[in-house]
N, C-alpha and C. Protein backbone atom coordinates (compact mmCIF):
# COMPACT_ATOMS: atom_id res chain seq x y z
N UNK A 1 -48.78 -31.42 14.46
CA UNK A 1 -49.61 -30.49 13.73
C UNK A 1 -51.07 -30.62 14.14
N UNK A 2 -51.36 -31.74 13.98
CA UNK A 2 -52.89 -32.01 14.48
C UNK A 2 -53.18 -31.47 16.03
N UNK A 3 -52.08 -31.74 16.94
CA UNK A 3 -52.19 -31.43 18.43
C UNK A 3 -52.66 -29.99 18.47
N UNK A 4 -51.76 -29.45 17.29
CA UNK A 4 -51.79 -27.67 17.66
C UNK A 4 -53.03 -26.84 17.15
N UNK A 5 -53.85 -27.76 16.06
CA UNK A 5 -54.72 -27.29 15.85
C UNK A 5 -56.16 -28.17 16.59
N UNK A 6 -56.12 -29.19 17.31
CA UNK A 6 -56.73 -29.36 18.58
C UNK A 6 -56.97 -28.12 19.84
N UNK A 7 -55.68 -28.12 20.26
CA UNK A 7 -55.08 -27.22 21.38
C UNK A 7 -55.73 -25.74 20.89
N UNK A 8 -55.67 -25.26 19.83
CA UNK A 8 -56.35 -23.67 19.59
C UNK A 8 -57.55 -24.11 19.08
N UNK A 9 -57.97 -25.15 18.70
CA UNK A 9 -59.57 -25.25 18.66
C UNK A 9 -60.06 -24.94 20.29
N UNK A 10 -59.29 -26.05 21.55
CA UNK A 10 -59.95 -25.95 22.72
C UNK A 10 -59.83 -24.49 23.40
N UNK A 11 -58.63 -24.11 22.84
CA UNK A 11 -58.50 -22.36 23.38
C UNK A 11 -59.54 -21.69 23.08
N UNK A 12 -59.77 -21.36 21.27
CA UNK A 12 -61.00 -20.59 21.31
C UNK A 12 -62.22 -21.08 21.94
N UNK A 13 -62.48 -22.37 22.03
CA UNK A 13 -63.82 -22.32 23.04
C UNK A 13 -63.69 -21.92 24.06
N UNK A 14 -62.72 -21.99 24.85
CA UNK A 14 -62.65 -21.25 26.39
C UNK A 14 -62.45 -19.40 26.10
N UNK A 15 -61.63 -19.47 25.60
CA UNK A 15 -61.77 -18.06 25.36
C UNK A 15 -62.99 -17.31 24.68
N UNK A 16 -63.79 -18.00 24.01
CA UNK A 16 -65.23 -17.77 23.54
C UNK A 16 -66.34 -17.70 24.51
N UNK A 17 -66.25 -18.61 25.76
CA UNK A 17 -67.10 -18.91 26.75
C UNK A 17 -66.61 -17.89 27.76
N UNK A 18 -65.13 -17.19 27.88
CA UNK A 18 -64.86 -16.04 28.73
C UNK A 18 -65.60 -14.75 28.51
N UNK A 19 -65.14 -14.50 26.98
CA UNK A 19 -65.58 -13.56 26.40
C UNK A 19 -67.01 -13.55 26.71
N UNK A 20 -67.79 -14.53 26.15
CA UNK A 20 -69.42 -14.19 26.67
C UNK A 20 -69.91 -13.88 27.69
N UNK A 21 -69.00 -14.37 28.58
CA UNK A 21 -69.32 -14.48 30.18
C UNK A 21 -69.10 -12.47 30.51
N UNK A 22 -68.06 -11.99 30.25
CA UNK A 22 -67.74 -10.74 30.20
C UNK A 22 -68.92 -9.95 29.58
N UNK A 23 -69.11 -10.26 28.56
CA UNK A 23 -69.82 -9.13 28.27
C UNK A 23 -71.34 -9.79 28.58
N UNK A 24 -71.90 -10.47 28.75
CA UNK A 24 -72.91 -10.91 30.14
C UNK A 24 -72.86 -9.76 31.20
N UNK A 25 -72.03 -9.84 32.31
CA UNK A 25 -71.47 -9.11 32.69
C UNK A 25 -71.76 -7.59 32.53
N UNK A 26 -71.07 -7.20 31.38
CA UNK A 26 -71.37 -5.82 30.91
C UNK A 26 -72.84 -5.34 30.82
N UNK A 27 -73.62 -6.69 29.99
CA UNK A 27 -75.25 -6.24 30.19
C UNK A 27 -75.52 -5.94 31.50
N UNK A 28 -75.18 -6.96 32.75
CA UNK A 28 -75.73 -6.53 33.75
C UNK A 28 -75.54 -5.58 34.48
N UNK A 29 -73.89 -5.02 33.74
CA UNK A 29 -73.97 -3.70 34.59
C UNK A 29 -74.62 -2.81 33.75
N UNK A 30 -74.77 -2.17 32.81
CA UNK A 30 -75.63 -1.60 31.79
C UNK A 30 -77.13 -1.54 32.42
N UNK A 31 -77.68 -2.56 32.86
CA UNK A 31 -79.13 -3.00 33.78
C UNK A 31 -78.81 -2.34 34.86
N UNK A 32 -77.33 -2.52 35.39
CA UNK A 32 -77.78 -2.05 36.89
C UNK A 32 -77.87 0.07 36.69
N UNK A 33 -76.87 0.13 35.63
CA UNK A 33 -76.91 1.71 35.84
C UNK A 33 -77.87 2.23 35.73
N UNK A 34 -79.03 1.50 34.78
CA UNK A 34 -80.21 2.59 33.70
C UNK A 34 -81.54 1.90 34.41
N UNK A 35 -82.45 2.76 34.98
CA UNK A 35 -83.89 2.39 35.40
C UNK A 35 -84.55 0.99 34.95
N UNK A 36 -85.28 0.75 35.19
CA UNK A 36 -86.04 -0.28 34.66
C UNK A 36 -85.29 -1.64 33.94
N UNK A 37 -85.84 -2.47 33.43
CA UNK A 37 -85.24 -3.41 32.82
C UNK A 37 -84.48 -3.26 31.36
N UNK A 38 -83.33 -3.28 31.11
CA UNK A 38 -82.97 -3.09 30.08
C UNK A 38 -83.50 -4.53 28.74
N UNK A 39 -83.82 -5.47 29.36
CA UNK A 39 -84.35 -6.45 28.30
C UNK A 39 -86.00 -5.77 27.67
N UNK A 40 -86.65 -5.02 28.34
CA UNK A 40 -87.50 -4.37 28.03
C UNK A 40 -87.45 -3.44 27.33
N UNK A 41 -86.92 -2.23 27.69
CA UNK A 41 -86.85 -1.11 27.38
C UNK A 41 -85.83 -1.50 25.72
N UNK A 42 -85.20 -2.32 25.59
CA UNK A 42 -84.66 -2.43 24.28
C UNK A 42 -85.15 -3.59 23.25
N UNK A 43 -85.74 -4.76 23.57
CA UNK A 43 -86.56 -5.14 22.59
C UNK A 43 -87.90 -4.98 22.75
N UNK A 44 -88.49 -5.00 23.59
CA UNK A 44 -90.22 -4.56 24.09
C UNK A 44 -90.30 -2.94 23.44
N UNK A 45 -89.85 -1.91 24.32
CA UNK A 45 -90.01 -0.69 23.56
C UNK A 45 -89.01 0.23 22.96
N UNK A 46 -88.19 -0.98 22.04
CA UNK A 46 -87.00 -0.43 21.36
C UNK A 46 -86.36 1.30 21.23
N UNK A 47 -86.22 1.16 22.67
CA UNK A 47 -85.66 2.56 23.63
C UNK A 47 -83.61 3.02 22.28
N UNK A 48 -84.03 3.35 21.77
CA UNK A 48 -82.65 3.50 21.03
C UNK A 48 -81.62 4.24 21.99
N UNK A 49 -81.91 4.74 22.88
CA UNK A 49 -80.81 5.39 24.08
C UNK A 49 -80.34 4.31 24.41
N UNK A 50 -81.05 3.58 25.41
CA UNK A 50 -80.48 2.23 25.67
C UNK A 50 -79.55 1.33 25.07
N UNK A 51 -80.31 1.50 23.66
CA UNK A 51 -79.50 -0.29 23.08
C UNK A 51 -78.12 0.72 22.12
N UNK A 52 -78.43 1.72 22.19
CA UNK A 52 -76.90 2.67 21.98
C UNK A 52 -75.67 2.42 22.96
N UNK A 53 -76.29 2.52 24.31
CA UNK A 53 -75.28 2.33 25.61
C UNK A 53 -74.94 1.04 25.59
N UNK A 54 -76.30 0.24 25.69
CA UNK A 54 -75.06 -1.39 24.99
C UNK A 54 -74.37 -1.98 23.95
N UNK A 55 -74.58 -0.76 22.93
CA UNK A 55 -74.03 -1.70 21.86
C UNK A 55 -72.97 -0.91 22.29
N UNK A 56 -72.39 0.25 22.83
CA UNK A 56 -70.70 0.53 23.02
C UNK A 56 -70.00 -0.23 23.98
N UNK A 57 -70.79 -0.68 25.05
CA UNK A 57 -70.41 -1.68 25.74
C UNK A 57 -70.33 -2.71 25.66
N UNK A 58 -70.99 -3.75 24.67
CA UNK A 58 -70.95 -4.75 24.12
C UNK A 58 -69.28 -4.55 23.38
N UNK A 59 -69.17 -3.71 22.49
CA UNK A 59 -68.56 -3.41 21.57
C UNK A 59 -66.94 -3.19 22.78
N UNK A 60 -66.98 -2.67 23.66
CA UNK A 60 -66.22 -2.04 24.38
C UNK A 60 -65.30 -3.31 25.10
N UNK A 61 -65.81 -4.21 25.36
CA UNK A 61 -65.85 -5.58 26.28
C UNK A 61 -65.12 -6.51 25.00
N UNK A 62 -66.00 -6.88 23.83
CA UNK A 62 -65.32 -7.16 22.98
C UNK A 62 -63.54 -6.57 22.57
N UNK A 63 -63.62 -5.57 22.77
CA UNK A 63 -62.06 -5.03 21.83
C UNK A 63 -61.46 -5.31 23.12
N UNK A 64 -61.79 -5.41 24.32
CA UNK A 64 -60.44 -5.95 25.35
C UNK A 64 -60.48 -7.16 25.24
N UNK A 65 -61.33 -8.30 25.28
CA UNK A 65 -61.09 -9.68 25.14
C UNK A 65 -60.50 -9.69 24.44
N UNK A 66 -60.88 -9.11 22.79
CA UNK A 66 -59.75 -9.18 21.54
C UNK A 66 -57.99 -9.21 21.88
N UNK A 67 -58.00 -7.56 22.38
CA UNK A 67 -56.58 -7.05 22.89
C UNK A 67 -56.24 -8.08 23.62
N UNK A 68 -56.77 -8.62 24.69
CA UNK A 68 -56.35 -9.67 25.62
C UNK A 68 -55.36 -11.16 24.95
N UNK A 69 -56.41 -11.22 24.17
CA UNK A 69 -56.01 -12.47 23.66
C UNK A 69 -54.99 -12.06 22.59
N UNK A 70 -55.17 -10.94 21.49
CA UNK A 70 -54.06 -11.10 20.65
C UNK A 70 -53.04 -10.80 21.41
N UNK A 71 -52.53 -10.40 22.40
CA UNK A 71 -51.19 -9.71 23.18
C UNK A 71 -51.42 -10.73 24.02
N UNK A 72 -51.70 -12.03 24.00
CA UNK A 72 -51.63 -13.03 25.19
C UNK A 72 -50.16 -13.52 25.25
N UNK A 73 -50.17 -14.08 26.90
CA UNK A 73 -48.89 -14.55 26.93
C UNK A 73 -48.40 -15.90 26.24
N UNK A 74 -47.77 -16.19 25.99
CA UNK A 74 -47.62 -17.56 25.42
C UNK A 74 -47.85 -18.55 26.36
N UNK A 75 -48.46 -18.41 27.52
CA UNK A 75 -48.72 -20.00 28.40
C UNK A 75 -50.21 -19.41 28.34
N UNK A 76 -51.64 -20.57 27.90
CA UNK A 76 -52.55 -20.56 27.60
C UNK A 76 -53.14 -19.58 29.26
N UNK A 77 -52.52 -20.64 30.18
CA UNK A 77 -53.22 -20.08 31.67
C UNK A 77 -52.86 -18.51 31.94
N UNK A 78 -51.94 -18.66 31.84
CA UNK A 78 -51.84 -16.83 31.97
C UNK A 78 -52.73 -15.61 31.09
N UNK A 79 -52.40 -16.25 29.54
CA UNK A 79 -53.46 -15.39 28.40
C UNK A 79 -54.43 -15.48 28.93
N UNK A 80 -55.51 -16.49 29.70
CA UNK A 80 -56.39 -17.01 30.16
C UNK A 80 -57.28 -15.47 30.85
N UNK A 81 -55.76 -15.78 32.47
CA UNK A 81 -56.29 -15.13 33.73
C UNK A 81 -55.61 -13.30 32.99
N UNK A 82 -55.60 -12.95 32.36
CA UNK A 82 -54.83 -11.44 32.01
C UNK A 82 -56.30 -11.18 31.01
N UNK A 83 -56.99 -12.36 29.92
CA UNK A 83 -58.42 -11.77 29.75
C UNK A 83 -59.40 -11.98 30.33
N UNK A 84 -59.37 -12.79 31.94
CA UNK A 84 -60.68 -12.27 32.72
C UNK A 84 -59.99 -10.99 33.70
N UNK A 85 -59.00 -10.86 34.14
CA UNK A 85 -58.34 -9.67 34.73
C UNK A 85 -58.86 -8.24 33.64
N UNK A 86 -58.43 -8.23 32.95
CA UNK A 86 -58.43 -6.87 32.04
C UNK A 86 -59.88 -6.66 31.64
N UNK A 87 -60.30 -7.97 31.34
CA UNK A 87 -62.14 -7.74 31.00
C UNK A 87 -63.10 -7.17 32.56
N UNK A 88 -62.74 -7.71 33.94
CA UNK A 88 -63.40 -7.11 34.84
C UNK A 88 -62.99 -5.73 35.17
N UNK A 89 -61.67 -5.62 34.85
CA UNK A 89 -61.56 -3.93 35.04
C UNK A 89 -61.71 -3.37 33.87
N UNK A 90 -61.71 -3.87 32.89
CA UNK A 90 -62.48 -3.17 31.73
C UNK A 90 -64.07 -2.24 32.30
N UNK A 91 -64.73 -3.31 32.83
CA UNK A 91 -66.21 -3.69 33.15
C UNK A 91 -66.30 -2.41 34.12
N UNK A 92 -65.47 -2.36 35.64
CA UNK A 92 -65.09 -1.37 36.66
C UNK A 92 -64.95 0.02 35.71
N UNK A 93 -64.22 0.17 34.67
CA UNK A 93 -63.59 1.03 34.76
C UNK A 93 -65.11 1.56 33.51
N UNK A 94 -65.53 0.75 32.59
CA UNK A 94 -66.86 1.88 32.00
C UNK A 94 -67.83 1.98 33.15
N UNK A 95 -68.21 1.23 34.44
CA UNK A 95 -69.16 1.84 35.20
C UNK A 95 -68.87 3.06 35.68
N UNK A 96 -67.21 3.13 36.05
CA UNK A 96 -66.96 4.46 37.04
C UNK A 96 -66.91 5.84 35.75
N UNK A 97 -66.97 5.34 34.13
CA UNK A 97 -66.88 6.44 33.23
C UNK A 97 -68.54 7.04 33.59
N UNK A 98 -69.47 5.85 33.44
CA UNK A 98 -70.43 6.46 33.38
C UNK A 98 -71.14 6.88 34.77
N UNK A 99 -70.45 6.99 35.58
CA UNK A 99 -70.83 7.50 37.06
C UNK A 99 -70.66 8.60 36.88
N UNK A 100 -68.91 8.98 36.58
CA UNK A 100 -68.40 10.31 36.50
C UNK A 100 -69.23 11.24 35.63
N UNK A 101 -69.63 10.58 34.02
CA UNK A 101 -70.21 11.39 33.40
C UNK A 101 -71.76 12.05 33.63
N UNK A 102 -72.39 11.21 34.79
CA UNK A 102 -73.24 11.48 35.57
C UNK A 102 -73.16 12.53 36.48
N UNK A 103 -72.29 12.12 37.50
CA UNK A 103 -71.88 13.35 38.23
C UNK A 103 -71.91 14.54 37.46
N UNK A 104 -70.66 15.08 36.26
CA UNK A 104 -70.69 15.73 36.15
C UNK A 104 -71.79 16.55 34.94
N UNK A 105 -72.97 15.80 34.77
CA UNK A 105 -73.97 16.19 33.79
C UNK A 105 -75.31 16.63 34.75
N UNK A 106 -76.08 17.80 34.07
CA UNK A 106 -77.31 17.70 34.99
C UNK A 106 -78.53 16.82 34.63
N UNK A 107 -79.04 16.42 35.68
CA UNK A 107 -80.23 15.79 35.93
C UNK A 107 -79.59 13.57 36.08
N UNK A 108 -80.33 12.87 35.69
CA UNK A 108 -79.54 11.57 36.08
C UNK A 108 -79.34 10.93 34.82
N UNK A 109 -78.39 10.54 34.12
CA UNK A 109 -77.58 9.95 32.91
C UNK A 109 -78.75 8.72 32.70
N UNK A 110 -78.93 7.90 33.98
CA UNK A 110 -79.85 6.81 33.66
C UNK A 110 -81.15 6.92 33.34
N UNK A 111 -81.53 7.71 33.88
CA UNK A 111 -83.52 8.29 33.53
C UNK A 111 -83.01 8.83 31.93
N UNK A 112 -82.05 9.59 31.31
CA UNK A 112 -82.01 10.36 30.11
C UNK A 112 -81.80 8.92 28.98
N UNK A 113 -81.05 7.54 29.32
CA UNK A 113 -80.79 6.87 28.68
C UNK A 113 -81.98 6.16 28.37
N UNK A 114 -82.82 6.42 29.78
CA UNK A 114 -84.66 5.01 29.30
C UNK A 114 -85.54 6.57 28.53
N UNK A 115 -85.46 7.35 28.46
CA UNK A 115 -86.46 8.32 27.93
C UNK A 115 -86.50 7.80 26.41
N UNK A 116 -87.98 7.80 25.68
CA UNK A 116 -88.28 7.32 24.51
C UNK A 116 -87.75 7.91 23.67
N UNK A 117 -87.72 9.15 23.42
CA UNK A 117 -86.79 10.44 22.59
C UNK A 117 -85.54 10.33 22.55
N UNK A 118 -84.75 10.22 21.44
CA UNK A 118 -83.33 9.91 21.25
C UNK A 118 -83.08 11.41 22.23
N UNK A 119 -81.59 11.09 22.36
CA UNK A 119 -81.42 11.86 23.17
C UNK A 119 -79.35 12.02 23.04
N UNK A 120 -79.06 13.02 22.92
CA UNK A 120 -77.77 13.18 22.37
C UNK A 120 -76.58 12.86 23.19
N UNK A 121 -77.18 12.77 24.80
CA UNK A 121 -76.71 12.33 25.51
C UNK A 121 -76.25 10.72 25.86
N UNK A 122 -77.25 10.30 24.94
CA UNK A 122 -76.93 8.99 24.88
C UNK A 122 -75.49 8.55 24.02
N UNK A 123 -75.50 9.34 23.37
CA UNK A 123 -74.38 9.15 21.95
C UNK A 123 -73.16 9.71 23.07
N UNK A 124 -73.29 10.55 23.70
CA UNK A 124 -71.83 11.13 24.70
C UNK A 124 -71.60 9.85 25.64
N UNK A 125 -72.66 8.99 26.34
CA UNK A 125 -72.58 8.03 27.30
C UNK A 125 -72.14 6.86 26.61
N UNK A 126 -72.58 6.53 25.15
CA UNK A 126 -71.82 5.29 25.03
C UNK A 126 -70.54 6.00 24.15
N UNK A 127 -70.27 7.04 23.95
CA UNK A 127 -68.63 7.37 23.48
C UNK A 127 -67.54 6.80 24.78
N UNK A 128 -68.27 7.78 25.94
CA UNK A 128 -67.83 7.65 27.02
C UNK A 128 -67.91 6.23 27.48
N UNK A 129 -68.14 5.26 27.46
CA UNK A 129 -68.26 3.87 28.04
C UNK A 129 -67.30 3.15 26.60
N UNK A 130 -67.28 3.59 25.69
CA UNK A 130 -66.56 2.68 24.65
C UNK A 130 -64.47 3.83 24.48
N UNK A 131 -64.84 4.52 25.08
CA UNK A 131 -63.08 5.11 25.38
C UNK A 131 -62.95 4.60 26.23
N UNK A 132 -63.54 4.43 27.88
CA UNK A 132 -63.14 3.60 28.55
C UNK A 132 -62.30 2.26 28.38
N UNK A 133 -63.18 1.51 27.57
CA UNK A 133 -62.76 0.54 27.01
C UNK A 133 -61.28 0.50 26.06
N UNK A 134 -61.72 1.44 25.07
CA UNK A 134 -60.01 1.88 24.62
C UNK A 134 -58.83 2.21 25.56
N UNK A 135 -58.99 2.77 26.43
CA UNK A 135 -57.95 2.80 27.58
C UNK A 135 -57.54 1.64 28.38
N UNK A 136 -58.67 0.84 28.75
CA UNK A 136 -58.26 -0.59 29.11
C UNK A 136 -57.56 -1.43 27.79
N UNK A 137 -57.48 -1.56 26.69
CA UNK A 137 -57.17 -2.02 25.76
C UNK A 137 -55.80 -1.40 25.30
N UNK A 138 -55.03 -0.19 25.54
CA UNK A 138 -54.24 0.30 25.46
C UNK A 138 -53.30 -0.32 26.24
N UNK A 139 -53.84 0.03 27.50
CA UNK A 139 -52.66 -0.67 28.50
C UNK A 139 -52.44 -2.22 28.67
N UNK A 140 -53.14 -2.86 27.75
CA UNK A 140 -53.03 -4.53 27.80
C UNK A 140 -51.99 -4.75 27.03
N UNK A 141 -51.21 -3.82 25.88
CA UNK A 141 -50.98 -3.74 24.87
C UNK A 141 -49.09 -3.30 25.30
């Protein structure tokens, strides 16, 4: 009894230290899509476009680690490598949402997300980056 609640104490720390690492990750791709520095533009000049697009991606990254782990396999190493697998194509798969939704929008998704003026587009970009995420979370399932 004691072993097993050892053994899922040491799980959630690794799986806690994955999870962060992932959505780390997610910030930096979030940084790489949108102009300028996103550590700026969201606590320096609390850009609400911005910290909209990360909180669905934050949020987005989270519900697959979740999915990951509750639908884990029963050998720790596998649950392991299936939530850094599903979390990097999680990660792939909201950059290429918000490429596409770029492409197909006028003017550039990233200049509309740093503009100071809320902007409604922002609310479509992190829908779009947090379904992504639901679709990766579907198929883990």
């Amino acid at each position: 009894m004691v072993e097993d609640l050892f053994a899922g104490a040491w799980q959630s720390i690794v799986f806690g230290v994955v999870g962060i690492a992932l959505m780390a990750a997610g910030f930096g791709l979030v940084d790489a899509l949108t102009p300028g520095k996103l550590r700026e533009l969201i606590w320096v000049q609390r850009n609400s476009n911005a910290s909209l697009l990360l909180l669905a991606n934050q949020l987005g990254i989270a519900g697959i680690v979740f999915t990951a782990i509750l639908t884990s396999y029963t050998d720790f190493a596998k649950g392991l490598a299936s939530t850094v697998l599903f979390g990097v194509i999680g990660i792939g798969i909201m950059a290429l949402a918000f490429l596409v939704l770029d492409w197909l929008t006028p003017g550039k998704l990233g200049e509309v997300i740093c503009s100071e003026e809320p902007h409604p587009a922002a609310r479509v970009s992190a829908a779009t980056h947090f379904g992504a995420a639901l679709i990766v979370c579907a198929c883990i399932a």
